[in-house]
C-alpha atoms as a PDB file:
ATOM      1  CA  UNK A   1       0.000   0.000   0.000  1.00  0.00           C
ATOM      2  CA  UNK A   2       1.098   3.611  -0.807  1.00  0.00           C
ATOM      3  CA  UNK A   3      -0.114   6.860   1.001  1.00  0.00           C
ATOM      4  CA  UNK A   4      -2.521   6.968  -2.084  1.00  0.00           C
ATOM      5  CA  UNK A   5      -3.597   3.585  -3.322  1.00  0.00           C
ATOM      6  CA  UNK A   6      -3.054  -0.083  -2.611  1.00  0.00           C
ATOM      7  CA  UNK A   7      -1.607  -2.419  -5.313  1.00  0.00           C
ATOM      8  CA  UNK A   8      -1.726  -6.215  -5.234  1.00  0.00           C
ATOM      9  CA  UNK A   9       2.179  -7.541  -5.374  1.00  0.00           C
ATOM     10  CA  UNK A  10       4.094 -11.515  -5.381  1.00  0.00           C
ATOM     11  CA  UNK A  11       6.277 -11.730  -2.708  1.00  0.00           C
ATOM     12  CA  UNK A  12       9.509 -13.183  -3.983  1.00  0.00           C
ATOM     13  CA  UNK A  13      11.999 -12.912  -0.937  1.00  0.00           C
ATOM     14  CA  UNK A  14      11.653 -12.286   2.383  1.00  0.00           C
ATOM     15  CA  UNK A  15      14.395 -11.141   4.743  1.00  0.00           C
ATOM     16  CA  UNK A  16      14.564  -9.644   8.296  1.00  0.00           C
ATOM     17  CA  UNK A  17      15.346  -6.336   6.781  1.00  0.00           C
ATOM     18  CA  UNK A  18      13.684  -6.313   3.808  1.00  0.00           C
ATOM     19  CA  UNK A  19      11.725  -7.877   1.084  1.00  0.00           C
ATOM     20  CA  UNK A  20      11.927  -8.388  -2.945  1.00  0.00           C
ATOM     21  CA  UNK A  21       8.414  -7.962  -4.471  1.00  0.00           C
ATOM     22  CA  UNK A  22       7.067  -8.583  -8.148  1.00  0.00           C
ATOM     23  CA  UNK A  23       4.747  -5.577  -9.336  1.00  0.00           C
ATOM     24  CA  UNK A  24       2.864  -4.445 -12.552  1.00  0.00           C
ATOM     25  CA  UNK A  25       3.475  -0.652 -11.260  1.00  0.00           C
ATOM     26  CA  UNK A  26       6.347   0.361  -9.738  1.00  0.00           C
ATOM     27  CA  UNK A  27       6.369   3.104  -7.312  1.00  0.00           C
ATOM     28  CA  UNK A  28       8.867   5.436  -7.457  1.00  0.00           C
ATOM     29  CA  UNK A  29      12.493   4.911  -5.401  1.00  0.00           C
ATOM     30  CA  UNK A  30      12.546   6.215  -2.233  1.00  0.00           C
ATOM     31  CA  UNK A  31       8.532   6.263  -1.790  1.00  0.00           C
ATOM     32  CA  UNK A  32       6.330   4.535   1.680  1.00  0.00           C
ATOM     33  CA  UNK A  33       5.028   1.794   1.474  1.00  0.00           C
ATOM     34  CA  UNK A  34       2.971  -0.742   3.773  1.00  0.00           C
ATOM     35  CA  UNK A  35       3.704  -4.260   2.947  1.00  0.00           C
ATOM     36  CA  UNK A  36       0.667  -6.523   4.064  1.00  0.00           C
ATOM     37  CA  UNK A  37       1.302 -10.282   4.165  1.00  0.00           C
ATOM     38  CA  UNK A  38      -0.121 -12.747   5.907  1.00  0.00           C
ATOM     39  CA  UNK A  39      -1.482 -11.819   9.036  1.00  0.00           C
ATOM     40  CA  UNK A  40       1.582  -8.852   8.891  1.00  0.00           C
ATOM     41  CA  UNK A  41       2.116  -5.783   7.873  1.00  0.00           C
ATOM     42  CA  UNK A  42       5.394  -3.616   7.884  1.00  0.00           C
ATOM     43  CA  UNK A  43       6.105  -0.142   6.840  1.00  0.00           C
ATOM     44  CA  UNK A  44       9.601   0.628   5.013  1.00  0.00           C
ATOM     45  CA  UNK A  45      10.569   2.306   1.498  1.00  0.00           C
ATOM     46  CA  UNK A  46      11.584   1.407  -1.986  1.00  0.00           C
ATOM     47  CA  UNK A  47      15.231   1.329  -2.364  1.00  0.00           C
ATOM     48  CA  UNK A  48      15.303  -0.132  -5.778  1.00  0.00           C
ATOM     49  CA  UNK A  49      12.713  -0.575  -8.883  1.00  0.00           C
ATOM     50  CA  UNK A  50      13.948  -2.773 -12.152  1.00  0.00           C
ATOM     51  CA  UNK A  51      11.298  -4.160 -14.703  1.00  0.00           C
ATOM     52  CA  UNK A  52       8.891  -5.301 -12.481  1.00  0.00           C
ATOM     53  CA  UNK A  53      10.778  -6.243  -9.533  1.00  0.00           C
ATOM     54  CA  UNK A  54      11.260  -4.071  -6.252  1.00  0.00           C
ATOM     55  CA  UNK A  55      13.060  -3.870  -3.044  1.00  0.00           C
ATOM     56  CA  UNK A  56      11.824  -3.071   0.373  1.00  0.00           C
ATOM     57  CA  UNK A  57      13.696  -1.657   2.990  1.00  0.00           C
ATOM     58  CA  UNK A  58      11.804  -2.143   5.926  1.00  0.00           C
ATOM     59  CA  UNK A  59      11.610   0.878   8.840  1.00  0.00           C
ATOM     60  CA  UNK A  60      12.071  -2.291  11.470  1.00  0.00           C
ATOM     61  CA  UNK A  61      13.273  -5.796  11.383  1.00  0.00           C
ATOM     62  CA  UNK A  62      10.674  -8.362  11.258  1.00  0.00           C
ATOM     63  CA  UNK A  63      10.757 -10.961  14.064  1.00  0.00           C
ATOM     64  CA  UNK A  64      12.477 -14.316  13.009  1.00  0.00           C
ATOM     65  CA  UNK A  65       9.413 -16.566  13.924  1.00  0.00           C
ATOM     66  CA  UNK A  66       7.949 -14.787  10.997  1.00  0.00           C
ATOM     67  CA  UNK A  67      10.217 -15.404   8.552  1.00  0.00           C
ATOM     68  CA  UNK A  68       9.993 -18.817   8.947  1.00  0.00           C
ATOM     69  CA  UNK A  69       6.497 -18.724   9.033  1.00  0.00           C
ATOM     70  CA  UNK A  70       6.307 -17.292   5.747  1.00  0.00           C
ATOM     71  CA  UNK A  71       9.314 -20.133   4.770  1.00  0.00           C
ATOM     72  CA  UNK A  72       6.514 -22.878   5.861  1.00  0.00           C
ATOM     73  CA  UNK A  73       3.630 -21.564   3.977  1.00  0.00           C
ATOM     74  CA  UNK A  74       6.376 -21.412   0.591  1.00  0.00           C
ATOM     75  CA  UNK A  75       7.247 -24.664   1.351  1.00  0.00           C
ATOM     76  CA  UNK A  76       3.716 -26.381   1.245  1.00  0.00           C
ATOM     77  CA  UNK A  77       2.132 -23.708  -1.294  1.00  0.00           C
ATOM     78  CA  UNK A  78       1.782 -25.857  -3.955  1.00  0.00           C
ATOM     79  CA  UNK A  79      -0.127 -28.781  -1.405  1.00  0.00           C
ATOM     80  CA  UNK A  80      -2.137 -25.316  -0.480  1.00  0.00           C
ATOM     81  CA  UNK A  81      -3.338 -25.041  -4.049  1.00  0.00           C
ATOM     82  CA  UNK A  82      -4.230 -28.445  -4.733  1.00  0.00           C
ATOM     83  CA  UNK A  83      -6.638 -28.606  -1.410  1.00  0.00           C
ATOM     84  CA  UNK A  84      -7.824 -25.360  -2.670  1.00  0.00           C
ATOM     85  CA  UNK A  85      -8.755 -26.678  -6.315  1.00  0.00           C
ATOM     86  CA  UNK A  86      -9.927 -30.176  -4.776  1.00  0.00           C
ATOM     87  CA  UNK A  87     -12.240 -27.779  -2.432  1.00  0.00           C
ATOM     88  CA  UNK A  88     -13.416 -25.532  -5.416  1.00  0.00           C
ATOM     89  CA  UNK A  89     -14.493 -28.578  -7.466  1.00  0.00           C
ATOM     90  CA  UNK A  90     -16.244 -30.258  -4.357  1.00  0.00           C
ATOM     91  CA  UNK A  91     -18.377 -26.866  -3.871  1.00  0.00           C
ATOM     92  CA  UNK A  92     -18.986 -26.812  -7.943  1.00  0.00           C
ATOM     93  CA  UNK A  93     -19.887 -30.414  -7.872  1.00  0.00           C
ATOM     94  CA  UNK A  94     -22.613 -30.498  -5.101  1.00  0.00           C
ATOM     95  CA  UNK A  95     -24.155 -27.763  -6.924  1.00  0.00           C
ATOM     96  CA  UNK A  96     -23.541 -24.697  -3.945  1.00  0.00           C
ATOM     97  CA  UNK A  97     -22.484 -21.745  -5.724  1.00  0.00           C
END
């Protein structure tokens, strides 16, 4: 999220200091942002743009338990999306909307 407007991002790296995101439009360097992620959210700046990749510099470190959180959910994201899809077609399939 920006002062202005909120933009949906990919999450591509994760650090205690920082994160790498993947965005359609870039804010410009240097600009706040709020980074909401899971149940988280952490204020910090852009300190690079290239294509349609960005870094975060965040204002505070994140807590370690977090980041491996976050590593956990990565790790079984694809199992996520297959319950997801098996759930999806269940719901289709017994005809509730």
């Amino acid at each position: 999220m920006l002062p202005n407007e909120e933009m949906h991002c990919m999450l591509e790296d994760l650090s205690l200091g920082g994160a790498r995101i993947r965005i359609e439009k870039l804010p410009r360097l240097g600009a706040s942002v709020w980074l909401r992620f899971s149940d988280y959210e952490i204020f910090g700046s852009v300190a690079w743009a290239r294509g349609h990749l960005c870094g975060l510099t965040f204002e505070e470190r994140i807590p370690k338990d977090i980041i491996l959180h976050m590593r956990a959910l990565s790790d079984h994201f694809s199992e996520y999306e297959d319950s997801q899809a098996r759930f999806a077609a269940e719901h289709w399939a017994s005809g509730k909307d």
